[in-house]
Protein backbone atom coordinates (compact mmCIF):
# COMPACT_ATOMS: atom_id res chain seq x y z
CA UNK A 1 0.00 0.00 0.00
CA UNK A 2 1.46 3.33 -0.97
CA UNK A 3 0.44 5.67 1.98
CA UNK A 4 -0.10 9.74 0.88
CA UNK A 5 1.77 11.90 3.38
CA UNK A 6 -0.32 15.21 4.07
CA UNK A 7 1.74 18.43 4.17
CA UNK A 8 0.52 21.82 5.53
CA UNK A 9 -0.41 24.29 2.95
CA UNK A 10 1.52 27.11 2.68
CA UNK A 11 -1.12 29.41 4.10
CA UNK A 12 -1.90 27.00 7.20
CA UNK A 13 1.94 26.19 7.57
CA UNK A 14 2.40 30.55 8.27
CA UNK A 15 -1.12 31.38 9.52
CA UNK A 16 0.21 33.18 12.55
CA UNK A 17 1.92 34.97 10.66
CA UNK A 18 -0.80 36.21 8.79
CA UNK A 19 -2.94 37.35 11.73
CA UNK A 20 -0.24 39.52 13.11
CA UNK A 21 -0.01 41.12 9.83
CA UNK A 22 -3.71 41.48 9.13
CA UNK A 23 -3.60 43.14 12.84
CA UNK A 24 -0.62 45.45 12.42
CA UNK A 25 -2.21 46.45 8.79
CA UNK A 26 -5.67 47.41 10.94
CA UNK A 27 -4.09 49.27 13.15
CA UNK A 28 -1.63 51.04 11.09
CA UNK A 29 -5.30 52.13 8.68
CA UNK A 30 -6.70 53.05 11.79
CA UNK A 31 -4.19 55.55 13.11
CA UNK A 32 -2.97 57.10 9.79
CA UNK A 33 -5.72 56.83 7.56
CA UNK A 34 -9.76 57.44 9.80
CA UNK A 35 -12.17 55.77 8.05
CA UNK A 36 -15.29 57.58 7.60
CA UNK A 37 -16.83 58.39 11.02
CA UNK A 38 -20.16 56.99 9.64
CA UNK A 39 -18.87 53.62 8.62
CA UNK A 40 -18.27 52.94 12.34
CA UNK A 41 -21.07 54.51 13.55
CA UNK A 42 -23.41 52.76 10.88
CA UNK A 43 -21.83 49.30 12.19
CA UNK A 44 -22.10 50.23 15.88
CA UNK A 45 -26.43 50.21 15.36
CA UNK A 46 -26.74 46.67 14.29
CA UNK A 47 -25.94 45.27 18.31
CA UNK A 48 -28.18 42.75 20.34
CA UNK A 49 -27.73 42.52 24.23
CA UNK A 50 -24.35 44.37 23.70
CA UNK A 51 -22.55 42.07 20.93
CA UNK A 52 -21.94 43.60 17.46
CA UNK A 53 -23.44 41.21 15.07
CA UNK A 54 -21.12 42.16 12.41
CA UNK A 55 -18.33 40.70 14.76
CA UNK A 56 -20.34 37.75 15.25
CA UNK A 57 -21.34 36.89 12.13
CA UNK A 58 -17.30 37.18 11.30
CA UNK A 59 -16.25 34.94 14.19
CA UNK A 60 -18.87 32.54 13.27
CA UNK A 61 -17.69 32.65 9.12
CA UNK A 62 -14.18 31.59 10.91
CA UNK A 63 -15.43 28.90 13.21
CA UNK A 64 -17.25 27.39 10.57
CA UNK A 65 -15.04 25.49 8.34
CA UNK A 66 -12.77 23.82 11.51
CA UNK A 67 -16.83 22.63 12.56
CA UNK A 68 -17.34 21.15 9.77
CA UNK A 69 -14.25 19.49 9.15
CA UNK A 70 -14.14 17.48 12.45
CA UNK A 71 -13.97 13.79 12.27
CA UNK A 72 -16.67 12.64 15.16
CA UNK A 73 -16.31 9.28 14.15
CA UNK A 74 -12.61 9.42 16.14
């Protein structure tokens, strides 16, 4: 039996290093280039018992595909 080994994709294999640039980029937009006012202030309406459901609809669009990827037959 030949067996496949899996490697990391090149994206997985460096994905901290890809948040910490993602943040450094937000932060860096934030400080020397202000969005609109009313883009934050538009985003800050849509909240339910004080959580943004922009944020949560995010988190949930980056939970998803680790959910659905889990072997429960382990």
């Amino acid at each position: 039996m030949e067996s496949k080994k899996e490697s990391i994709s090149f994206f997985k294999k460096y994905l901290t290093l890809w948040v910490f640039i993602c943040m450094i980029i937000g932060i860096l937009i934030s400080k020397f280039l202000p969005i609109i006012p009313i883009i934050p202030n538009t985003l800050n309406k849509f909240e339910y018992a004080n959580v943004s459901i922009p944020i949560a609809i995010l988190i949930w669009l980056m939970i998803y595909p680790m959910m659905v990827s889990v072997d429960f037959k382990a």
